[in-house]
C-alpha atoms as a PDB file:
ATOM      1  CA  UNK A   1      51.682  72.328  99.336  1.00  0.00           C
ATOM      2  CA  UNK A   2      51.778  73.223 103.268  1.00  0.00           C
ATOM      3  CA  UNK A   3      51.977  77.178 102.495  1.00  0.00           C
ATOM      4  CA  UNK A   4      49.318  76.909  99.818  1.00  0.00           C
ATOM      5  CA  UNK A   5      46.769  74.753 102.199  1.00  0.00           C
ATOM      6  CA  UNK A   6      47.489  77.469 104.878  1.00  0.00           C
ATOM      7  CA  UNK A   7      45.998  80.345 102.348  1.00  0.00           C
ATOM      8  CA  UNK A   8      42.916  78.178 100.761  1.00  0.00           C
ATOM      9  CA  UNK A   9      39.800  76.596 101.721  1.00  0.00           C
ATOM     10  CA  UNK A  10      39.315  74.356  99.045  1.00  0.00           C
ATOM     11  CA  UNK A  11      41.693  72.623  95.774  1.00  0.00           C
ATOM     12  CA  UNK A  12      41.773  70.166  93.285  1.00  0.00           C
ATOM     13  CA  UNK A  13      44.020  67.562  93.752  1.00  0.00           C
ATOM     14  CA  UNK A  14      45.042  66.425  90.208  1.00  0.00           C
ATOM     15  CA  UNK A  15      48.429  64.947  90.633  1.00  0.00           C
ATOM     16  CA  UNK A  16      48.997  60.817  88.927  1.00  0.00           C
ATOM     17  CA  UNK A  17      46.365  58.923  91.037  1.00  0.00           C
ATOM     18  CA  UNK A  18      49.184  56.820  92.577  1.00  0.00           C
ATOM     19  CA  UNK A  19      50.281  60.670  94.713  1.00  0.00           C
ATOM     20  CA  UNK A  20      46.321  61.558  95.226  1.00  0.00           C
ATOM     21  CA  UNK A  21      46.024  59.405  98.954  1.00  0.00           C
ATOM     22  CA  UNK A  22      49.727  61.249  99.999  1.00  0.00           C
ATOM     23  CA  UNK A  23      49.058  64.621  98.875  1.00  0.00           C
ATOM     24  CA  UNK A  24      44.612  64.258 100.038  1.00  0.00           C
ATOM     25  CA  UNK A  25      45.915  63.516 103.218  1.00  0.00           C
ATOM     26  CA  UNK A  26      48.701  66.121 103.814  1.00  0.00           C
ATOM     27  CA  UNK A  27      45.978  68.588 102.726  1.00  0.00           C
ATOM     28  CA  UNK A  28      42.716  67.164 104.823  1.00  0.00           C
ATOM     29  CA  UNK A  29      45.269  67.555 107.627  1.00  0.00           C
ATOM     30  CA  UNK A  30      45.172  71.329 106.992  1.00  0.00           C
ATOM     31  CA  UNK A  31      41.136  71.167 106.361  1.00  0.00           C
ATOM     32  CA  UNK A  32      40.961  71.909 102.985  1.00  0.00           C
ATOM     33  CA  UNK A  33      38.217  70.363 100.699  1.00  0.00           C
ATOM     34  CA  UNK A  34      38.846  68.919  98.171  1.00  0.00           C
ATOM     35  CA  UNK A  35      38.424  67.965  94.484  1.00  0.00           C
ATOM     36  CA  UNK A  36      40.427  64.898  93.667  1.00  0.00           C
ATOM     37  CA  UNK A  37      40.303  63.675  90.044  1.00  0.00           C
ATOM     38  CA  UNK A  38      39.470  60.198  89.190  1.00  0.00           C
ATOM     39  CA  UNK A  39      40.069  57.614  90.119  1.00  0.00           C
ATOM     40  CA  UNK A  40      39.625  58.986  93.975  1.00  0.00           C
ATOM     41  CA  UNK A  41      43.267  56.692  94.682  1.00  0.00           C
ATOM     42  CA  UNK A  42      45.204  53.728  93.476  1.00  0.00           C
ATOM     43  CA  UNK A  43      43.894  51.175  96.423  1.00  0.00           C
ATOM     44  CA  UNK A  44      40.795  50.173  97.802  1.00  0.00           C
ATOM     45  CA  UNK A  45      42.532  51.195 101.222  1.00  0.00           C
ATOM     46  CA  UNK A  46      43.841  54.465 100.714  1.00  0.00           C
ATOM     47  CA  UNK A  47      40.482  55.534  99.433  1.00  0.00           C
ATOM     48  CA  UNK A  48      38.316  54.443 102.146  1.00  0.00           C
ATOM     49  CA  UNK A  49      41.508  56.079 104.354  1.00  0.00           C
ATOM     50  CA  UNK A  50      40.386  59.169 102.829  1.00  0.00           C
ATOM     51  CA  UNK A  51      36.954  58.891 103.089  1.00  0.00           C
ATOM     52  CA  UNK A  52      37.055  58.571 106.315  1.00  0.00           C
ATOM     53  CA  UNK A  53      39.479  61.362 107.271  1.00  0.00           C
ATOM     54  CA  UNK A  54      36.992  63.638 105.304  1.00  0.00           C
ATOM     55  CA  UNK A  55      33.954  62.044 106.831  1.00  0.00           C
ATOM     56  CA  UNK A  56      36.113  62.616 110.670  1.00  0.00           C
ATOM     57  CA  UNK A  57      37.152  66.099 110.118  1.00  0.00           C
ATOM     58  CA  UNK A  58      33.679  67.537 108.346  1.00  0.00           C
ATOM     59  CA  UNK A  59      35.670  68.397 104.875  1.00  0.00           C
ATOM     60  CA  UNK A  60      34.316  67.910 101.071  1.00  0.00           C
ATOM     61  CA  UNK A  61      35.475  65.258  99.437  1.00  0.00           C
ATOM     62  CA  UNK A  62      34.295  65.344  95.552  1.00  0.00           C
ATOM     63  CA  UNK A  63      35.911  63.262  93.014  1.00  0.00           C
ATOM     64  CA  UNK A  64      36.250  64.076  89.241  1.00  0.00           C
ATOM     65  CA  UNK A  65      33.743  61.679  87.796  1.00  0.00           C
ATOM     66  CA  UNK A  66      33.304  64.553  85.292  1.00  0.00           C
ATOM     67  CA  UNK A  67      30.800  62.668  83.120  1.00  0.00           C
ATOM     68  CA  UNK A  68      27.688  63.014  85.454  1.00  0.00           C
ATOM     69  CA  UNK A  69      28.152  66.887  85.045  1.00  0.00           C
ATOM     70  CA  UNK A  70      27.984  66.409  81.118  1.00  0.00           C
ATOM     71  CA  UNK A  71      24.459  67.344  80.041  1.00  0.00           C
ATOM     72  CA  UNK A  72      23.994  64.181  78.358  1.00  0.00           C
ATOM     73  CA  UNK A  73      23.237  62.833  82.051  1.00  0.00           C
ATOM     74  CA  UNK A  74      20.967  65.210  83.099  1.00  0.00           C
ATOM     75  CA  UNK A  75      18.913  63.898  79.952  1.00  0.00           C
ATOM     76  CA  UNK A  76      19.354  60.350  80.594  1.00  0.00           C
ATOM     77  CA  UNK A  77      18.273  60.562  84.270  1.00  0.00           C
ATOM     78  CA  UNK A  78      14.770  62.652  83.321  1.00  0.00           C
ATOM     79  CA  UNK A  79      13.861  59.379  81.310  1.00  0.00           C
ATOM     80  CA  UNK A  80      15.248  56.346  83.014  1.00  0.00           C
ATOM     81  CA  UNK A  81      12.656  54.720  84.859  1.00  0.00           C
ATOM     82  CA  UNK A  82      13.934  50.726  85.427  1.00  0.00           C
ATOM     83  CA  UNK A  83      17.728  50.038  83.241  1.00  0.00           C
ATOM     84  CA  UNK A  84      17.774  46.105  81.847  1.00  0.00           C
ATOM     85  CA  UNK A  85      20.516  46.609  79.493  1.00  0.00           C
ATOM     86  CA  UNK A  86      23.376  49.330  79.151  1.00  0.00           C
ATOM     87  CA  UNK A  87      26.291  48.995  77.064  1.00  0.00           C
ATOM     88  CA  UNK A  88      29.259  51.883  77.404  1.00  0.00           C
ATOM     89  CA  UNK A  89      32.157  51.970  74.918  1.00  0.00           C
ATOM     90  CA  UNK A  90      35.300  54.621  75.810  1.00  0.00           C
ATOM     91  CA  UNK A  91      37.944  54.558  73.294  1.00  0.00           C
ATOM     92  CA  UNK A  92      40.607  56.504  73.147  1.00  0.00           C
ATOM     93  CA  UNK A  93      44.419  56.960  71.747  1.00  0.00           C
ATOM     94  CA  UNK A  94      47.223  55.930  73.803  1.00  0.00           C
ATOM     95  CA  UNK A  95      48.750  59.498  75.945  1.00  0.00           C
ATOM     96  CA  UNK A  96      51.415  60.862  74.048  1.00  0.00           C
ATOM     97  CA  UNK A  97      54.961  60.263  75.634  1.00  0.00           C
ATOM     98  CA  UNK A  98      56.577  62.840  78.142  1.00  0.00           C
ATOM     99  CA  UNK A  99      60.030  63.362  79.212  1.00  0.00           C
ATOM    100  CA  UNK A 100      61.100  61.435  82.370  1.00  0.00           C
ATOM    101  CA  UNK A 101      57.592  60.335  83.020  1.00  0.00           C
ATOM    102  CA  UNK A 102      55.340  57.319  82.017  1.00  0.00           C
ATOM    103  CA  UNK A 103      52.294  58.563  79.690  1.00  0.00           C
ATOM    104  CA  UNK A 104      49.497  60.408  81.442  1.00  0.00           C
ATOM    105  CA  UNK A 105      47.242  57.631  83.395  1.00  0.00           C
ATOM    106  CA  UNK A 106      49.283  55.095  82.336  1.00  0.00           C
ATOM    107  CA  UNK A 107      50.280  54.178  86.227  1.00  0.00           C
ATOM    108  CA  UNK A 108      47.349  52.620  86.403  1.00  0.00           C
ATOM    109  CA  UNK A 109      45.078  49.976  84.367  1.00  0.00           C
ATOM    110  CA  UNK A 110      42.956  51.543  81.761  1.00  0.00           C
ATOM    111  CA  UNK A 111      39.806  50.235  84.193  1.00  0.00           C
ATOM    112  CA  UNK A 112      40.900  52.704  86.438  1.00  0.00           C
ATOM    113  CA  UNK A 113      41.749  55.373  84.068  1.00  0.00           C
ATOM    114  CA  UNK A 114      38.859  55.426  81.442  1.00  0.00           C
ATOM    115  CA  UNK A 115      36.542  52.618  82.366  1.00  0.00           C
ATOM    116  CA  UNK A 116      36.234  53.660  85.734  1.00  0.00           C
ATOM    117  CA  UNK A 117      33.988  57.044  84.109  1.00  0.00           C
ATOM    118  CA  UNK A 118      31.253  54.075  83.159  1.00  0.00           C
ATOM    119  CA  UNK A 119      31.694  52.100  86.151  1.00  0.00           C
ATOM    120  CA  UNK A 120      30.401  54.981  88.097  1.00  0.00           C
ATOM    121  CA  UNK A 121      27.627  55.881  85.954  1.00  0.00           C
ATOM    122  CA  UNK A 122      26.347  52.268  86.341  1.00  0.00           C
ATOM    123  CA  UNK A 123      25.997  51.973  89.342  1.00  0.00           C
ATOM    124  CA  UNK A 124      24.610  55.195  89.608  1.00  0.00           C
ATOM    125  CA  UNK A 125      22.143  53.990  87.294  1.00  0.00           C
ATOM    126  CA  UNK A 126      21.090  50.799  88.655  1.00  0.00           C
ATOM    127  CA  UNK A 127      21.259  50.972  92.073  1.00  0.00           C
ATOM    128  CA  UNK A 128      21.296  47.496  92.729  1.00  0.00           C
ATOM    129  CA  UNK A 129      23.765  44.937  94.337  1.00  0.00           C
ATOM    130  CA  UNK A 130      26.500  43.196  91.979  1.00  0.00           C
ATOM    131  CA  UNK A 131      25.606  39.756  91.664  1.00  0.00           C
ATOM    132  CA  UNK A 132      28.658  38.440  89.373  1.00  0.00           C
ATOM    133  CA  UNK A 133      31.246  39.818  86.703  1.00  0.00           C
ATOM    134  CA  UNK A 134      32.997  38.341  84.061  1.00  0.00           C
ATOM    135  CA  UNK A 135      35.930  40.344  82.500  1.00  0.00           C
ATOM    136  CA  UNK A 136      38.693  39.846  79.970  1.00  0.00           C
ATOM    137  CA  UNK A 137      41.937  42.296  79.220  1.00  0.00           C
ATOM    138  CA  UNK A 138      45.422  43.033  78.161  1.00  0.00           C
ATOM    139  CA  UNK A 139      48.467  44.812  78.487  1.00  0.00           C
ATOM    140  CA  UNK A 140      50.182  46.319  74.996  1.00  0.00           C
ATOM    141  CA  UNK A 141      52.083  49.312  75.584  1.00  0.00           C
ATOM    142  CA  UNK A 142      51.692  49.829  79.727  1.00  0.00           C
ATOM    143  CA  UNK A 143      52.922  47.602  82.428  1.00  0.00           C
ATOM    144  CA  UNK A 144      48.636  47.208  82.660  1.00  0.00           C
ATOM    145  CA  UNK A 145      45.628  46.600  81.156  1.00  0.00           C
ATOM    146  CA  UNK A 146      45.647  49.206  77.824  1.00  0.00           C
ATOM    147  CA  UNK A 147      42.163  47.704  76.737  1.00  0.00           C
ATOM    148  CA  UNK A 148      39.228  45.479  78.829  1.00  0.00           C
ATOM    149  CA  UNK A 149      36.151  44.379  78.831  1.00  0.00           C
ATOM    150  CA  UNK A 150      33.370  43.339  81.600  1.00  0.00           C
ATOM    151  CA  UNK A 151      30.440  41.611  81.976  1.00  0.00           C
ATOM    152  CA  UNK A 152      28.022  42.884  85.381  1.00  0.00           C
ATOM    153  CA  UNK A 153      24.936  41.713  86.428  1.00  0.00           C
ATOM    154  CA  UNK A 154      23.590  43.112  88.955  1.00  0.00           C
ATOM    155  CA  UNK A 155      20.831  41.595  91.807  1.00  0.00           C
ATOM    156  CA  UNK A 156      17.758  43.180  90.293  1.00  0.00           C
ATOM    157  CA  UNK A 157      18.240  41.656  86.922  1.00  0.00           C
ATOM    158  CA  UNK A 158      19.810  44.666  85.012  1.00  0.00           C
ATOM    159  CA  UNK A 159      22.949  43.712  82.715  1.00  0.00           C
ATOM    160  CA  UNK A 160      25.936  45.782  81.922  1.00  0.00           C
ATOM    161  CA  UNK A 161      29.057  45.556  79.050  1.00  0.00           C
ATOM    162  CA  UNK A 162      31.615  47.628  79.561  1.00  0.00           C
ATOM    163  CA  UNK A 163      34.321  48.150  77.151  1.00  0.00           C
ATOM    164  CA  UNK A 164      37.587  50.663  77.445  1.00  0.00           C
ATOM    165  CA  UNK A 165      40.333  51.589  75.721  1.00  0.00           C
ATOM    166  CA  UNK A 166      43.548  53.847  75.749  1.00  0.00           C
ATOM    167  CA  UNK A 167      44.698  52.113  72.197  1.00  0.00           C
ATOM    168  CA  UNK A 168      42.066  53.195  69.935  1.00  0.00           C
ATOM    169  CA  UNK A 169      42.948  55.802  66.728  1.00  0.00           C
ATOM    170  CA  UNK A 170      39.686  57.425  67.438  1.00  0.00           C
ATOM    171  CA  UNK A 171      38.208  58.345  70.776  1.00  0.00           C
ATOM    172  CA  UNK A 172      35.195  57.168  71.695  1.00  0.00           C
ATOM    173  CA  UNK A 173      32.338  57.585  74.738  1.00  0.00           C
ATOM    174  CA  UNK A 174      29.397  56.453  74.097  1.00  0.00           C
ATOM    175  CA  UNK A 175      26.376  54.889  76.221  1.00  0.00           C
ATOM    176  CA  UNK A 176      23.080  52.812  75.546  1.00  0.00           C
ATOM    177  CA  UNK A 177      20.374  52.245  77.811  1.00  0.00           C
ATOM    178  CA  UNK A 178      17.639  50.159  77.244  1.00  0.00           C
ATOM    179  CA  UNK A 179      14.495  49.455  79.396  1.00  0.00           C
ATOM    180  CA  UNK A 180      10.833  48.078  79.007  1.00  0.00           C
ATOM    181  CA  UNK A 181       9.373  50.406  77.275  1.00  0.00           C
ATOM    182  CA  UNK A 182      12.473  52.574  75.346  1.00  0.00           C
ATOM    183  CA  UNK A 183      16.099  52.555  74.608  1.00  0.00           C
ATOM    184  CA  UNK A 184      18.007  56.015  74.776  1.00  0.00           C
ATOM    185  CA  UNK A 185      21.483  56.056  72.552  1.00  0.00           C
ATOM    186  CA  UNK A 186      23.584  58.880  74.077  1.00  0.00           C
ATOM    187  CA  UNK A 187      27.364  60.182  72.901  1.00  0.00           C
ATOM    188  CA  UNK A 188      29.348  62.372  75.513  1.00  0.00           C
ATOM    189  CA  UNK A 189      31.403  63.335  73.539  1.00  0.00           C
ATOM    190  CA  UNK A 190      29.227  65.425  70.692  1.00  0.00           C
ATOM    191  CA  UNK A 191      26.536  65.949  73.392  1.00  0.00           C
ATOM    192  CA  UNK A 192      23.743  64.179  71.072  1.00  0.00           C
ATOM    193  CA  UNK A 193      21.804  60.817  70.867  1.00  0.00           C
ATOM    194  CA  UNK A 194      18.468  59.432  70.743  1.00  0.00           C
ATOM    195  CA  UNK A 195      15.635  57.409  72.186  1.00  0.00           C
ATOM    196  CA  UNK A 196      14.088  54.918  70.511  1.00  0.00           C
ATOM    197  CA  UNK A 197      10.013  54.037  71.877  1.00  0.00           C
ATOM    198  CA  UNK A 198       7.676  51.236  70.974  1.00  0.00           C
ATOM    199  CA  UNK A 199       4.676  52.463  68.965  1.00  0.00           C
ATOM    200  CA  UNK A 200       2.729  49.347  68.240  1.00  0.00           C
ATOM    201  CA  UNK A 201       4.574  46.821  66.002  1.00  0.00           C
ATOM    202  CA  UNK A 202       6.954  49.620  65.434  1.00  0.00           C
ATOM    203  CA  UNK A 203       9.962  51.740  66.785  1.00  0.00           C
ATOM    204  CA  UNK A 204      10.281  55.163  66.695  1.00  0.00           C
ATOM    205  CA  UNK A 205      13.432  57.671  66.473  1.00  0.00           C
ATOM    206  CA  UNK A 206      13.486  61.092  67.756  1.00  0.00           C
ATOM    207  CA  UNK A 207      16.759  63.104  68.307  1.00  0.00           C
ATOM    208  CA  UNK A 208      17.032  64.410  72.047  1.00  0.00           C
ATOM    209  CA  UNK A 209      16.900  67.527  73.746  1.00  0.00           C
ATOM    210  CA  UNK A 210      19.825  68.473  75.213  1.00  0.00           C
ATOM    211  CA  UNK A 211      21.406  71.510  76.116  1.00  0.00           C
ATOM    212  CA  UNK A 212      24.983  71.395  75.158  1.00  0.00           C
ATOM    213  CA  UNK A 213      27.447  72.665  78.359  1.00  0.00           C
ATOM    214  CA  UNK A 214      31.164  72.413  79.678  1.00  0.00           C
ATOM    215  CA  UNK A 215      30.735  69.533  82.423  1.00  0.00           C
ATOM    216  CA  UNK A 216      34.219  70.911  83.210  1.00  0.00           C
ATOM    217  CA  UNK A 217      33.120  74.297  84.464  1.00  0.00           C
ATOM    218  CA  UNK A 218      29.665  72.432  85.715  1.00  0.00           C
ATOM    219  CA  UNK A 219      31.796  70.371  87.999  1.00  0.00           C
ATOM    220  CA  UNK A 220      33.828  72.813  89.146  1.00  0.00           C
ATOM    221  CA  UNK A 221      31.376  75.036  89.841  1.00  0.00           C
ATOM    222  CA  UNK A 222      29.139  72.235  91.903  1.00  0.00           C
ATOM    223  CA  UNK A 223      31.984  71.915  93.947  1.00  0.00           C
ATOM    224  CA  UNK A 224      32.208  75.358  94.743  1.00  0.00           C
ATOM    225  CA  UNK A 225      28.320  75.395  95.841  1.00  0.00           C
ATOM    226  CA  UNK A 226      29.211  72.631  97.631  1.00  0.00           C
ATOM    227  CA  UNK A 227      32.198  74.008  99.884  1.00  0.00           C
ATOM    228  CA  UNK A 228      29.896  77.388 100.385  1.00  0.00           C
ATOM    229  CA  UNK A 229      26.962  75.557 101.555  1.00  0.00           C
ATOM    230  CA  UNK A 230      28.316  72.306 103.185  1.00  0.00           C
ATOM    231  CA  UNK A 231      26.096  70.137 100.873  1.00  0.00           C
ATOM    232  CA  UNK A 232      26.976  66.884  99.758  1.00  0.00           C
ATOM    233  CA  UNK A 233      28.958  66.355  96.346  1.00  0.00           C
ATOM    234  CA  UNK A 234      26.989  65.220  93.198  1.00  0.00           C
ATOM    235  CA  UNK A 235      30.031  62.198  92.910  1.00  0.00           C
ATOM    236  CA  UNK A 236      31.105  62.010  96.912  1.00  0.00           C
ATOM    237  CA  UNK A 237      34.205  60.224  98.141  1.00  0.00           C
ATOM    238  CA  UNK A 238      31.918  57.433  99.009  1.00  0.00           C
ATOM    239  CA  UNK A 239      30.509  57.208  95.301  1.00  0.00           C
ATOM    240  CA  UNK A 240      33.654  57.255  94.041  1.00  0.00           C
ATOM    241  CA  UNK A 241      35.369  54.290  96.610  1.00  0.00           C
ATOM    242  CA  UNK A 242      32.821  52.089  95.615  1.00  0.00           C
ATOM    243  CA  UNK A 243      33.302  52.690  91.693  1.00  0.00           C
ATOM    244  CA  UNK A 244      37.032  52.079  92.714  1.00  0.00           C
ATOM    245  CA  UNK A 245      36.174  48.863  94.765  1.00  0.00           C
ATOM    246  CA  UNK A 246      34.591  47.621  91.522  1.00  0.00           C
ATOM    247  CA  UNK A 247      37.170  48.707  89.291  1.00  0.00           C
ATOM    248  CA  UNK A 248      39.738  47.023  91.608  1.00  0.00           C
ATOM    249  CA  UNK A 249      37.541  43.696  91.313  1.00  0.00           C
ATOM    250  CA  UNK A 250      37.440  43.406  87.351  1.00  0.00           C
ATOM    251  CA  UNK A 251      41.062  44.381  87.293  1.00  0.00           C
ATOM    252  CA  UNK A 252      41.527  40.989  90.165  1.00  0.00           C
ATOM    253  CA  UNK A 253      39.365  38.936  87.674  1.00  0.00           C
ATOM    254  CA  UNK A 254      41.419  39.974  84.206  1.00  0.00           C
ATOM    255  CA  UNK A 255      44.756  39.206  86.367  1.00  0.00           C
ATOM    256  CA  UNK A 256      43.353  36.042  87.645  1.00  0.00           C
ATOM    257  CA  UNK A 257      42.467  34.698  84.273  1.00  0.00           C
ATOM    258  CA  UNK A 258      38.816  35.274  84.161  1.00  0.00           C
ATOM    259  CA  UNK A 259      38.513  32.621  87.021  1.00  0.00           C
END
């Protein structure tokens, strides 16, 4: 890793989340930005410790919350005006097995690993304080949490359910937002949905408009711009922290026994 930081200005980091804080750090030592995949680190500590060395040392720190580059957000952000209800579901099957090491993302709880792609979004979304969480989850096949569910209301009076999991058949990632005057039903994964309006006594449906597009190559690519211009990263090691900081407070709850 030393000689490749010495001949790059800029890498993704995409080692098991457990390695990103060791291998971020022996890279932001060299100045290199960087694009560390989700979750941004295993601890609460070791990602603020990053945050900070970036914030120190002037470097981009982007983390690969790679569902605010699919297009189904930029749709869902032209019509949200005031969120009072969203419910995200992210199923998916269990990683398949490799030799001498543990099952892709399995080092950590599946609220890190999937759920943490919603936690993000929501508070994106609603931009308001957490007032309290309730949350519920269990271990099957990992040493952690293979599905969970939470509860989050937040200070302004917007509600959240969350559910995720990594033991599903089918895979899953889906999102409903409702507000005063509309509810939008949105799937990442086919890159469809639709919003439901109030027309009198009634409801109408109309699909949605939205341009399909590899978030993938849109995320890499913002990062790019980023690094070229200095400009600050659509998901920034700040964003992410905080999604972690939540994600690290449902997986307390679930281990405490919803107390």
């Amino acid at each position: 890793m030393e000689a490749l930081a010495a001949e790059t200005e800029a890498l993704s980091v995409v080692v098991p989340s457990d390695h990103h804080h060791r291998v971020a750090t022996l890279l932001m030592e060299r100045n290199v930005h960087l694009l560390v995949e989700k979750p941004i680190a295993s601890t609460t500590a070791d990602a603020e410790a990053m945050v900070t060395m970036a914030g120190e040392r002037g470097l981009i720190l982007q983390v690969g919350h790679v569902e605010r580059f699919n297009p189904v957000m930029a749709f869902l952000e032209t019509v949200l005006t005031e969120p009072r209800f969203i419910e995200a579901t992210r199923l998916a099957p269990y990683p398949p097995q490799r030799d001498g090491l543990r099952p892709r993302g399995t080092e950590v709880s599946v609220v890190l690993d999937l759920m943490i792609h919603d936690l993000e979004i929501i508070l994106h979304l609603v931009r308001s304080p957490l007032k309290e969480l309730h949350a519920v989850g269990v271990p099957v096949l990992s040493p952690s949490e293979d599905i969970a569910n939470v509860r989050l209301s937040f200070q302004n009076g917007c509600v959240a359910n969350v559910t995720a999991s990594r033991i599903s058949f089918e895979k899953t990632r889906k999102i409903r937002v409702f507000q005063s005057d509309a509810y939008v039903s949105l799937d990442y994964e086919k890159q469809s949905g639709h919003i439901y309006r109030k027309q009198g006594a009634a409801i109408s449906r109309a699909s949605v408009p939205i341009e399909r597009g590899e978030a993938l190559d849109n995320e890499l690519q913002s990062f790019v711009q980023c690094v070229l211009n200095r400009a600050e990263p659509v998901v920034s090691g700040r964003h992410a922290a905080e999604a972690l900081k939540l994600a690290a407070a449902i997986c307390l709850h679930i281990r405490q026994g919803g107390s």
